[in-house]
Each structure stands twice: as structure tokens, then as C-alpha cells.
C-alpha atoms as a PDB file:
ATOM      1  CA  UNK A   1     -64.674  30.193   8.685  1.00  0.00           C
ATOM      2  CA  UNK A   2     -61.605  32.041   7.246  1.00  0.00           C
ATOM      3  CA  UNK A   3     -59.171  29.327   9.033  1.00  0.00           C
ATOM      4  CA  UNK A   4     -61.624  26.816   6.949  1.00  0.00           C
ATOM      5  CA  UNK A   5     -60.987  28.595   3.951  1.00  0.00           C
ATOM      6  CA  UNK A   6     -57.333  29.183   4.343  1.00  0.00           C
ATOM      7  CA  UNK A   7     -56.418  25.493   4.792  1.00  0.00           C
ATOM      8  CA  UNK A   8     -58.656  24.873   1.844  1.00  0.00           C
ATOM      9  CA  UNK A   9     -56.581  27.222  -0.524  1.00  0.00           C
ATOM     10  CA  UNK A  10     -53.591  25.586   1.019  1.00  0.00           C
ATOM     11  CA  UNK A  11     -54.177  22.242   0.125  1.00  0.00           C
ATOM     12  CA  UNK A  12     -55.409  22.802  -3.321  1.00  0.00           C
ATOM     13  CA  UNK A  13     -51.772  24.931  -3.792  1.00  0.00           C
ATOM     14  CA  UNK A  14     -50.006  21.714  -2.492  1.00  0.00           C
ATOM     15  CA  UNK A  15     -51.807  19.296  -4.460  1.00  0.00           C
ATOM     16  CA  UNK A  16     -51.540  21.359  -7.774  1.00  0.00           C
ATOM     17  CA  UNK A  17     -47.826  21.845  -7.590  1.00  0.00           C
ATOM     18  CA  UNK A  18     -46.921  17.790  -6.707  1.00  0.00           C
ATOM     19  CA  UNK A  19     -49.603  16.804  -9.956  1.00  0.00           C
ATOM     20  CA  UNK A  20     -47.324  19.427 -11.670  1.00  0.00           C
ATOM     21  CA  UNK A  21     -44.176  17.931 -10.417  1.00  0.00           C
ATOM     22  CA  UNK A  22     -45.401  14.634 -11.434  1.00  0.00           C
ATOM     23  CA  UNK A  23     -45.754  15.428 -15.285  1.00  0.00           C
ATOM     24  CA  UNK A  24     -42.255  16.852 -16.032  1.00  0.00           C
ATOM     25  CA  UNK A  25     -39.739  14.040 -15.748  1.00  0.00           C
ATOM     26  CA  UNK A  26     -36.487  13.991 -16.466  1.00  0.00           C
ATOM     27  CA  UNK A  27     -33.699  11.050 -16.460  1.00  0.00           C
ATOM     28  CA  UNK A  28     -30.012  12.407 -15.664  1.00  0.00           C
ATOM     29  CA  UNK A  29     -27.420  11.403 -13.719  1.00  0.00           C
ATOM     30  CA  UNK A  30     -26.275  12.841 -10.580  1.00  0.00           C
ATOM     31  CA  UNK A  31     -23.120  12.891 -10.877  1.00  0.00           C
ATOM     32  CA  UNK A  32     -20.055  12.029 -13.638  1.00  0.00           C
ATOM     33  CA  UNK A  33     -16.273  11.388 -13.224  1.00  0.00           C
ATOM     34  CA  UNK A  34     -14.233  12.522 -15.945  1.00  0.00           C
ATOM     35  CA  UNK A  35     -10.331  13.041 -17.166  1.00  0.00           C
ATOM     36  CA  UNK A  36      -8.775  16.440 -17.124  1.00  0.00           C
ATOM     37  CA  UNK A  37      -9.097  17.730 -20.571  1.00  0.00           C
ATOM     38  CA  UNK A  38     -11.368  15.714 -21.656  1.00  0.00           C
ATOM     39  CA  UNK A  39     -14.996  15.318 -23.656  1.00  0.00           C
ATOM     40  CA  UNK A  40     -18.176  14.949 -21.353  1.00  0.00           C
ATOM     41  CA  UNK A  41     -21.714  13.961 -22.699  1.00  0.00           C
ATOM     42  CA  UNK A  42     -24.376  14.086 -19.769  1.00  0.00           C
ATOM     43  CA  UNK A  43     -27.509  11.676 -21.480  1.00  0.00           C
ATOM     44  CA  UNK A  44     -31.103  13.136 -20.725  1.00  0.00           C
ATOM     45  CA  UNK A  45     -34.580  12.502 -21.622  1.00  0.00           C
ATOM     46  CA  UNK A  46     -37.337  14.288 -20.400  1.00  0.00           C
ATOM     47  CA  UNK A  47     -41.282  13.890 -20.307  1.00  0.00           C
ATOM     48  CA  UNK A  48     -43.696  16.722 -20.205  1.00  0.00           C
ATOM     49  CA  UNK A  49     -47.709  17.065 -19.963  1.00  0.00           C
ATOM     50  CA  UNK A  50     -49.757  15.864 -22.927  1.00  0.00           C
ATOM     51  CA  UNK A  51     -51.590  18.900 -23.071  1.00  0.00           C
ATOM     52  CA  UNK A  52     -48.809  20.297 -24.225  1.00  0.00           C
ATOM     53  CA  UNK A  53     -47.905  18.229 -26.611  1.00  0.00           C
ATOM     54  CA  UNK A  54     -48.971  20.174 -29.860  1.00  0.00           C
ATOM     55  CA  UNK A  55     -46.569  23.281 -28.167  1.00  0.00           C
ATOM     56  CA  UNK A  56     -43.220  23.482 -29.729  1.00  0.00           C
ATOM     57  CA  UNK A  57     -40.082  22.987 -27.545  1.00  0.00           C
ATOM     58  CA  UNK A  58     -36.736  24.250 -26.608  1.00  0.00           C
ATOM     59  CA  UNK A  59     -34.233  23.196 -24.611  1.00  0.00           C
ATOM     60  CA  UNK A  60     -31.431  24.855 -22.735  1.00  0.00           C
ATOM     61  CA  UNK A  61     -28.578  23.721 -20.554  1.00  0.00           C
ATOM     62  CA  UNK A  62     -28.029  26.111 -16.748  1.00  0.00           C
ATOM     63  CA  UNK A  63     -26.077  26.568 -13.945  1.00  0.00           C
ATOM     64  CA  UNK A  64     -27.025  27.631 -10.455  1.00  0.00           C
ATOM     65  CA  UNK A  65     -25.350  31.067 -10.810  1.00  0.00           C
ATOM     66  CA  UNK A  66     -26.371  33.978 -11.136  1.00  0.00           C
ATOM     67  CA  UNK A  67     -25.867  35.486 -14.892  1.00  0.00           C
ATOM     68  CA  UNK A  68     -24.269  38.591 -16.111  1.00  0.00           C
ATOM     69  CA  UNK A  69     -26.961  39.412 -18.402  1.00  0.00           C
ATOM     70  CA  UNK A  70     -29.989  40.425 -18.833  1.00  0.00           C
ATOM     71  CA  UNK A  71     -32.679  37.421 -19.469  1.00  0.00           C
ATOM     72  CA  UNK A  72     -36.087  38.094 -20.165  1.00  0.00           C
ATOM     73  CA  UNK A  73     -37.067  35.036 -17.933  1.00  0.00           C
ATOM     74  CA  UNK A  74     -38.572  33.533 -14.300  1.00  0.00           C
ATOM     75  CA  UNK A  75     -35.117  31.849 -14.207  1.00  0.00           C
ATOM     76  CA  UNK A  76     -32.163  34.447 -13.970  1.00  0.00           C
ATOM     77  CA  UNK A  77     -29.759  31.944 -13.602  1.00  0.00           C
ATOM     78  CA  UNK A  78     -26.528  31.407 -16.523  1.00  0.00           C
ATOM     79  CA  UNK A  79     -26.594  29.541 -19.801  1.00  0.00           C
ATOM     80  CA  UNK A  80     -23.867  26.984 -20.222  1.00  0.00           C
ATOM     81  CA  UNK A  81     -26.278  25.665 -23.557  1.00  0.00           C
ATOM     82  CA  UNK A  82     -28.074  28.251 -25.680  1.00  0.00           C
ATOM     83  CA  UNK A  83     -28.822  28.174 -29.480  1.00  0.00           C
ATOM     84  CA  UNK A  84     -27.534  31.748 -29.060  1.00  0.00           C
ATOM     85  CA  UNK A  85     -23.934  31.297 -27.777  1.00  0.00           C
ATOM     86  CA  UNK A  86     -24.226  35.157 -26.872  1.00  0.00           C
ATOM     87  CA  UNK A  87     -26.288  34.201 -24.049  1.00  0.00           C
ATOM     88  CA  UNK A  88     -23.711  31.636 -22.848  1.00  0.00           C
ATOM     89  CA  UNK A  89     -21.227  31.589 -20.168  1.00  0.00           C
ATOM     90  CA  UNK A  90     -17.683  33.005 -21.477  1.00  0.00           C
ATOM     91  CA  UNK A  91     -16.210  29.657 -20.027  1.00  0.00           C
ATOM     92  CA  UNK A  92     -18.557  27.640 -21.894  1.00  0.00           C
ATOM     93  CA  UNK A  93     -19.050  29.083 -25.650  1.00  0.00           C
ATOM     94  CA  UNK A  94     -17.863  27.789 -28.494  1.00  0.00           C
ATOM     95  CA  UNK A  95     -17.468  24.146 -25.837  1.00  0.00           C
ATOM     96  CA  UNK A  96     -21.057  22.415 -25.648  1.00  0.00           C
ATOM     97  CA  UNK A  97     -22.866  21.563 -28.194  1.00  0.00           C
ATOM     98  CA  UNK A  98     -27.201  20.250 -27.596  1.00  0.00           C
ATOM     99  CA  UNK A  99     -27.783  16.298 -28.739  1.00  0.00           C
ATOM    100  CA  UNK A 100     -32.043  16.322 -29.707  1.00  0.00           C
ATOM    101  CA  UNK A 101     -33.583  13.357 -30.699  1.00  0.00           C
ATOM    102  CA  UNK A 102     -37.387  14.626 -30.637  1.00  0.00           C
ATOM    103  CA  UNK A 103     -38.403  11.082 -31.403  1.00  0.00           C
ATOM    104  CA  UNK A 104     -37.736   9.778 -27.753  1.00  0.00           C
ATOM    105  CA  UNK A 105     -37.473  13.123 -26.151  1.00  0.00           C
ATOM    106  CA  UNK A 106     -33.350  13.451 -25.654  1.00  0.00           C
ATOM    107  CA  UNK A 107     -31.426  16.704 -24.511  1.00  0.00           C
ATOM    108  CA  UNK A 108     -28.136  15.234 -23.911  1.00  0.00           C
ATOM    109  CA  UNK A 109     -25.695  17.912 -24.205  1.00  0.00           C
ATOM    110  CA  UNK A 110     -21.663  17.828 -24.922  1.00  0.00           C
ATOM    111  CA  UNK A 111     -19.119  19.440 -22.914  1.00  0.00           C
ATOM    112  CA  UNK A 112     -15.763  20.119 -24.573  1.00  0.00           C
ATOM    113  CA  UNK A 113     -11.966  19.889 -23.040  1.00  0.00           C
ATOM    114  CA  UNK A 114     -13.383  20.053 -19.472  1.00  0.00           C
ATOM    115  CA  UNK A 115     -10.675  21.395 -17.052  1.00  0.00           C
ATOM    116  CA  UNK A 116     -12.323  21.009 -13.819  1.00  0.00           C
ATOM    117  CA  UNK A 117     -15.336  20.271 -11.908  1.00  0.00           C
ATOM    118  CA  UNK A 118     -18.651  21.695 -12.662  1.00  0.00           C
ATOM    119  CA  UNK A 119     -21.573  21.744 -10.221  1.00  0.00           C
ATOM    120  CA  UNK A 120     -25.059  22.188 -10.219  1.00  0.00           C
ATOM    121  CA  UNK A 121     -26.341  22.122 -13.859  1.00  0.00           C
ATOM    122  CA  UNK A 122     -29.647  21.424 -14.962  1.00  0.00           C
ATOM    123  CA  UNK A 123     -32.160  21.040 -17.751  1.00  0.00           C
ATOM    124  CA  UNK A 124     -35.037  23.897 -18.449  1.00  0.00           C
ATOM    125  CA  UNK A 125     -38.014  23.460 -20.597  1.00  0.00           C
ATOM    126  CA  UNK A 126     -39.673  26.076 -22.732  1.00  0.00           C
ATOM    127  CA  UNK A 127     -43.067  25.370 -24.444  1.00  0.00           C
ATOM    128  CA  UNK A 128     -45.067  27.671 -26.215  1.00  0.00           C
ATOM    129  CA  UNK A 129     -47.458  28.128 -23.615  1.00  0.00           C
ATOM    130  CA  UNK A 130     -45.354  26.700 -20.658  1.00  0.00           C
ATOM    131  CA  UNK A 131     -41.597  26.869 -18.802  1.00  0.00           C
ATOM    132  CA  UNK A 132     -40.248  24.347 -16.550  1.00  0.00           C
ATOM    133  CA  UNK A 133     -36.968  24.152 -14.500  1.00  0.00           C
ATOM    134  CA  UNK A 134     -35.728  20.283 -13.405  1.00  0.00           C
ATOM    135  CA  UNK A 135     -33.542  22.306 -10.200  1.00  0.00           C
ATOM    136  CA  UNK A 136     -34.299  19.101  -8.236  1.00  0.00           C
ATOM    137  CA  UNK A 137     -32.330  17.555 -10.675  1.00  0.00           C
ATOM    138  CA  UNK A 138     -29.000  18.698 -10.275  1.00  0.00           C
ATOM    139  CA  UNK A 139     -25.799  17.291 -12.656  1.00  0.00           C
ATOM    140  CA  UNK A 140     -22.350  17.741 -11.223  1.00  0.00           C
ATOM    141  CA  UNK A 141     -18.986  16.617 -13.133  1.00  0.00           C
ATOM    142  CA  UNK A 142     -15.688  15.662 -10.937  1.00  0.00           C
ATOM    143  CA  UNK A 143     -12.454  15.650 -12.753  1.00  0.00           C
ATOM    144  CA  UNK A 144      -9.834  13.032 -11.789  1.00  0.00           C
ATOM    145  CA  UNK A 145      -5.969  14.087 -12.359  1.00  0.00           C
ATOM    146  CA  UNK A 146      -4.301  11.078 -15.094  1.00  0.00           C
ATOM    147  CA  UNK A 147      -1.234  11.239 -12.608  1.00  0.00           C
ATOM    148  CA  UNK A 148      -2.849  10.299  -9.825  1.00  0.00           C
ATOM    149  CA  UNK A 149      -5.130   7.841 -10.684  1.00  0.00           C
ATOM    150  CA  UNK A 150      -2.787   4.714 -11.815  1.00  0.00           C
ATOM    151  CA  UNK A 151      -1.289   5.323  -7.912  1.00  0.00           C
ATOM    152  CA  UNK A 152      -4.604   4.914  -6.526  1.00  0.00           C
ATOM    153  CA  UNK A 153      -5.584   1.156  -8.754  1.00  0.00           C
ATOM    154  CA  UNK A 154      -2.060   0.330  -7.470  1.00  0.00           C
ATOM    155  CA  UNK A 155      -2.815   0.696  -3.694  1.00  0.00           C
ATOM    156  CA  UNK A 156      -6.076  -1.035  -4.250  1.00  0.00           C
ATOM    157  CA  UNK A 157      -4.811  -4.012  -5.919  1.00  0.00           C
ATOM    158  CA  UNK A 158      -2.511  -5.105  -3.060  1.00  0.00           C
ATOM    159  CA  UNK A 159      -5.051  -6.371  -0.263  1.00  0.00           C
ATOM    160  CA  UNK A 160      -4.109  -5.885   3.674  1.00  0.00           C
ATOM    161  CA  UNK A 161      -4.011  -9.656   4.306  1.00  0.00           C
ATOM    162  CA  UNK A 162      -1.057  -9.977   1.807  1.00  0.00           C
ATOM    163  CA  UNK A 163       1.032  -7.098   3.282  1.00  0.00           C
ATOM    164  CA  UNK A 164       0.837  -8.682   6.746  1.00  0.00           C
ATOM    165  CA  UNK A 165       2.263 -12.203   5.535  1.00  0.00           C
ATOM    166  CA  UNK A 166       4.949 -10.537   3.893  1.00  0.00           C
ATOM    167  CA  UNK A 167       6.009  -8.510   7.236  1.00  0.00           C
ATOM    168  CA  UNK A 168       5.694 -12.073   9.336  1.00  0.00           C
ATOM    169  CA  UNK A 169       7.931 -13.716   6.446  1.00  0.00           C
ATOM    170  CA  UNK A 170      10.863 -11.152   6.739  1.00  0.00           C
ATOM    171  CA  UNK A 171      10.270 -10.968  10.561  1.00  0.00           C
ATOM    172  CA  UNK A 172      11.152 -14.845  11.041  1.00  0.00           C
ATOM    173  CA  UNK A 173      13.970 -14.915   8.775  1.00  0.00           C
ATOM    174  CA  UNK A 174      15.361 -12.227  10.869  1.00  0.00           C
ATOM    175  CA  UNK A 175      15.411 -13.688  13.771  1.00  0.00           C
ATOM    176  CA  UNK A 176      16.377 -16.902  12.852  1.00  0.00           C
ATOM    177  CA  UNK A 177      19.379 -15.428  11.433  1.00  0.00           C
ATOM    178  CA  UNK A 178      20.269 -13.214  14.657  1.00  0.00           C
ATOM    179  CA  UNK A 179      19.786 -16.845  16.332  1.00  0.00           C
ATOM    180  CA  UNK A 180      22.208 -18.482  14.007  1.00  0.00           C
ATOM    181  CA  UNK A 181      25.043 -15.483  15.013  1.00  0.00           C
ATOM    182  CA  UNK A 182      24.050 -15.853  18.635  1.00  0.00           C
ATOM    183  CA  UNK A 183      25.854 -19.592  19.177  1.00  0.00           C
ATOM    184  CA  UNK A 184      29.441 -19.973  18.767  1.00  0.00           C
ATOM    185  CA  UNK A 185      30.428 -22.963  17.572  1.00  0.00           C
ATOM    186  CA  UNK A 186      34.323 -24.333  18.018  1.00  0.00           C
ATOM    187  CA  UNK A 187      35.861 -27.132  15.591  1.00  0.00           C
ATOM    188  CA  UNK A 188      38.202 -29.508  16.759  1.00  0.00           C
ATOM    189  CA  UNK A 189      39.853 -31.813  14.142  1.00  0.00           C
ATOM    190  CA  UNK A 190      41.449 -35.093  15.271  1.00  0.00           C
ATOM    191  CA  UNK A 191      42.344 -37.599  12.318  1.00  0.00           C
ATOM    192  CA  UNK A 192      39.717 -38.584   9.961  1.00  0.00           C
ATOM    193  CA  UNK A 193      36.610 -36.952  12.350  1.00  0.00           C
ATOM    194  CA  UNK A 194      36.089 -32.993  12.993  1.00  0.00           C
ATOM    195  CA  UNK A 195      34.640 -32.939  15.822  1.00  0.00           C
ATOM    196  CA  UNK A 196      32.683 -29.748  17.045  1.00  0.00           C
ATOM    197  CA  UNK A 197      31.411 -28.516  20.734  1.00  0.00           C
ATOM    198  CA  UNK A 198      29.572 -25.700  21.869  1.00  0.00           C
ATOM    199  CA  UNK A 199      32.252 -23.428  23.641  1.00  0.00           C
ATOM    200  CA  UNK A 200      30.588 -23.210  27.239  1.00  0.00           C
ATOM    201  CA  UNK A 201      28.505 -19.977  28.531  1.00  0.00           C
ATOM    202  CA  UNK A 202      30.787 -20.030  32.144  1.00  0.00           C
ATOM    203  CA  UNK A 203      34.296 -20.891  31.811  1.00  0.00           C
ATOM    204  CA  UNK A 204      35.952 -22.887  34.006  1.00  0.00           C
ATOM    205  CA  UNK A 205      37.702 -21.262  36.277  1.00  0.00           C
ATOM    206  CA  UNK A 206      41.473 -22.810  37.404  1.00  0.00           C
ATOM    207  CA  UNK A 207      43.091 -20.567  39.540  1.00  0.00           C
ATOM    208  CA  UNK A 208      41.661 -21.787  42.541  1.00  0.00           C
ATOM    209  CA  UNK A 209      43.093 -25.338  41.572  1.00  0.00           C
ATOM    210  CA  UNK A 210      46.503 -24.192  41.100  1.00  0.00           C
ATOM    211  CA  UNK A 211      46.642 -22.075  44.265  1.00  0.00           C
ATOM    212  CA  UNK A 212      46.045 -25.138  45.796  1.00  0.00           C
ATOM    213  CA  UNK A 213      48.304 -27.220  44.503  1.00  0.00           C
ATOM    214  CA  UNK A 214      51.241 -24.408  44.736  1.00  0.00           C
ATOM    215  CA  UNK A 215      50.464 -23.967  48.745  1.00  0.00           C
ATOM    216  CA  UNK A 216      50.970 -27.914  48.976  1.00  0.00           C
ATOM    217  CA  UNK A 217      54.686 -28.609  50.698  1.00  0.00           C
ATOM    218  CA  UNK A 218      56.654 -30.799  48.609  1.00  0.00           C
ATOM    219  CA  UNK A 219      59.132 -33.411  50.758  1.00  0.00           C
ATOM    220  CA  UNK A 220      63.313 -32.102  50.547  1.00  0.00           C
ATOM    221  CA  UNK A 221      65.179 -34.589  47.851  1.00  0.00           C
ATOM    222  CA  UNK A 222      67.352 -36.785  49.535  1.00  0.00           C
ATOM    223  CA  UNK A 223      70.628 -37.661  48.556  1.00  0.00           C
ATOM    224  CA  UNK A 224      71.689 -41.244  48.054  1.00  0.00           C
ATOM    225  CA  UNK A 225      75.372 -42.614  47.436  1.00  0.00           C
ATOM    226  CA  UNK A 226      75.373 -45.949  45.936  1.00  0.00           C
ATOM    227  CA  UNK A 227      77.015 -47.341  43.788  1.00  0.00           C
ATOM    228  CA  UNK A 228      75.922 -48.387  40.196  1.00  0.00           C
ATOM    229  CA  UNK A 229      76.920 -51.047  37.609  1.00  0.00           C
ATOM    230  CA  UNK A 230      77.226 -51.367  34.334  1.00  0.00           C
ATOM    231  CA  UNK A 231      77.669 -54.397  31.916  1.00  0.00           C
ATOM    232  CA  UNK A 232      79.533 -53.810  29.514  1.00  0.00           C
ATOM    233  CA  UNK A 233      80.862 -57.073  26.815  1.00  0.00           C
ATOM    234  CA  UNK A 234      84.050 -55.971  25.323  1.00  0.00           C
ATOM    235  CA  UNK A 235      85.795 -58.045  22.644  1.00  0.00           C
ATOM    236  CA  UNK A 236      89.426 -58.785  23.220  1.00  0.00           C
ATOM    237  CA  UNK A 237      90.183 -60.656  20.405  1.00  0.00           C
ATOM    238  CA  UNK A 238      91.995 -59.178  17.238  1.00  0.00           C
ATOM    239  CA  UNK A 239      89.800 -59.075  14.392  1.00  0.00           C
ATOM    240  CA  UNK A 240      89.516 -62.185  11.806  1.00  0.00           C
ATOM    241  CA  UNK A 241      90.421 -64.630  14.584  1.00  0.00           C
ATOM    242  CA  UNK A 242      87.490 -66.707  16.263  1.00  0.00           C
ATOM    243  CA  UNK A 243      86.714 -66.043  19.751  1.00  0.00           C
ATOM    244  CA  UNK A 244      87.148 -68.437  22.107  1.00  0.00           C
ATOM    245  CA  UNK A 245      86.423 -66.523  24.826  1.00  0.00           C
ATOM    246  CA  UNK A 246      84.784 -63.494  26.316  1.00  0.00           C
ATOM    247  CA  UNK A 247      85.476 -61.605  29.279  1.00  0.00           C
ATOM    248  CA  UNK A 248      83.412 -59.311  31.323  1.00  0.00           C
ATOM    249  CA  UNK A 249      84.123 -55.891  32.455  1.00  0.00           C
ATOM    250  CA  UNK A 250      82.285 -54.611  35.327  1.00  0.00           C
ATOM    251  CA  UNK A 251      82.845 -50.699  35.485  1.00  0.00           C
ATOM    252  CA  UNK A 252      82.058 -48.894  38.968  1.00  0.00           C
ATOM    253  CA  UNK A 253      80.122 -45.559  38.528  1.00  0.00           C
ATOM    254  CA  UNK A 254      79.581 -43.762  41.333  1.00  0.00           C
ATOM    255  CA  UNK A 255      76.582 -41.440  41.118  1.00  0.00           C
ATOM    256  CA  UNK A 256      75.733 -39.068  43.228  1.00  0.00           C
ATOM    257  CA  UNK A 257      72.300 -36.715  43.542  1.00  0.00           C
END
């Protein structure tokens, strides 16, 4: 009967605290990428129960951290948004400033010269007769460096396929060049034609020819006495008188090898 009971008390727990749950609403985002040094507005709206909708109501701006003073509250966590900047982080006063609009329900708050990344803030609700914390709602700002974010658009403009047909275009021309070098070429230039031929891989080889011919016995020269003749016309007449006649010489040479 106590088990009964236990389970009863239980359920009744769980059910209460999801019906609460489902009343306080709140719209943030998770999560915000800013510049260093510069100004950051987180938009929020937030819902609460109508039955406490004739309650007046504050709004304050935390961080998961513990704080270094003494708060008269459930939630002992730090301010980084208080209508009392006393009550504020030392980081944050003087830096964010609360944006109300009642009419819809806003509590969009603005963060000043932000210098690095901030983690885990979130929105609590004070009514007159009611407090709520939106913890499952967690805010968290990154800050991008200015110097290295134009590297990073670069690096993402220039797709993969692009890179690759620029390496296969400066790998042919390389080796068709280094091809080009590889032949040598000759030039031969007879008359009016240059003619050009590929100077062979082997050369020929001619020693062996020549050995051959120099092992080859040539015949002795043989002497031979004969005699020779030459004709030789030899004019025997003075000059200005006509010729009548001519007379032939016939000279012996004897010639000997």
C-alpha cells in the first residue's frame, strides 16, 4: 500500500513539473558568431502562465557561474544583466544594456565590445508571486579573429576539382617538354633544301671494316720500260710568211716506274 502510494506521489511530481515546463517559453538562439571587439544583441521573447499575468515582471540576464556575492535568491548563479549594475559581473558592467518591449514580451539584451567567447547564459524570470530559470536554454557567443577569417572564404572558394586540373595541366607540359630535349635532331644543308635526320641511338661501328681491309695483301707494282710518244706540231716557218708546209716532230720519252 505504501509502494501504491509512493508511485502515486511520484507521478503527480512528474506531471506537475512538465505542465510547469510547458508554460514558460522562451525563444533564443543557441548559439552566435561574432567579431572580436564587437557589439552582440542576443533577441528573446518569452511566455509565462496566464495566471500570472496581473504579476509584475523583471528580467535579468545569468551565467552558469557561481557569483561573488551574496543574492538573496534560489539561483546563486552571476548577473551579466541587472538593473543594479552592482550586482553585475566586473567583466560585464557598464557593457550590456536590457531591450523590453512588454507589448510582445522581448528581453533581448546588448553586449558591448565583446573580446571573447561567452558560454552558458540564460534568461530568469521574476514575478511577483513566481521565479523561473530558462537553464535548458543555454546562449553561447563564439568570437571569430578578422585576420583569419578572409583566409578561410579564400580556401573555400577554390573547389578540389579545379586544383587537380591545374596539377594535370602543368604535369603534361612537363613532360612534353623533357620529351622535346630527349631527341637530338642534326641539320644538314645541301643547296636550296635543309635537310634534317635523327642522329642514330647505336653508331655504326667501322673499325672492324678497316681492319679488314688493312690485313688484305696488296699485289708488288711492277715496273714497265716502254717507251712513250708525244706529238708535238712545231712551226718552222718565220713569222708573216704563209706556211706551206708542216713538219712533225716525234720526241722519244722514256719513262720509267
Amino acid at each position: 500500500m505504501k509502494l501504491q502510494v509512493l508511485i502515486d506521489l511520484s507521478l503527480m511530481l512528474v506531471l506537475a513539473s512538465g505542465s510547469k515546463d510547458q508554460d514558460w517559453n522562451i525563444t533564443v538562439p543557441e548559439s552566435i558568431n561574432a567579431t572580436l571587439g564587437s557589439d552582440v544583441t542576443i533577441k528573446c521573447t518569452f511566455d509565462y502562465p496566464k495566471k500570472y499575468s496581473n504579476d509584475s515582471v523583471q528580467v535579468y540576464w545569468k551565467m552558469k557561474v557561481a557569483s561573488n556575492i551574496t543574492i538573496n535568491d534560489q539561483d546563486k548563479n552571476a548577473f551579466i544583466c541587472h538593473t543594479n549594475d552592482s550586482f553585475v559581473l566586473t567583466e560585464y558592467r557598464r557593457r550590456t544594456h536590457l531591450i523590453r518591449d512588454e507589448s510582445n514580451k522581448s528581453c533581448s539584451v546588448k553586449i558591448l565590445n565583446v573580446r571573447h567567447n561567452i558560454s552558458d547564459i540564460y534568461v530568469r524570470i521574476v514575478l511577483t508571486t513566481e521565479k523561473y530559470s530558462f537553464k535548458k536554454h543555454l546562449v553561447s557567443i563564439f568570437v571569430l579573429d578578422e585576420d583569419s577569417s578572409p583566409t578561410l572564404y579564400v580556401v573555400a572558394a577554390v573547389p578540389a576539382s579545379a586544383v587537380l586540373i591545374i596539377i594535370i595541366i602543368v604535369s603534361g607540359c612537363l613532360c612534353y617538354r623533357k620529351r622535346r630535349r630527349s631527341k637530338s635532331i642534326t641539320r644538314e644543308e645541301s643547296g636550296y633544301y635543309a635537310n634534317f635526320s635523327r642522329a642514330p641511338s647505336n653508331p655504326v661501328h667501322s673499325e672492324a671494316t678497316c681492319k679488314t681491309h688493312d690485313n688484305r695483301k696488296h699485289p708488288e707494282p711492277k715496273v714497265i720500260d716502254e717507251s712513250v710518244y708525244v706529238n708535238t706540231e712545231a712551226i718552222t716557218a718565220q713569222m708573216g710568211q704563209r706556211l706551206d708546209h708542216r713538219e712533225v716532230i716525234y720526241e722519244n720519252v722514256n719513262c720509267s716506274k
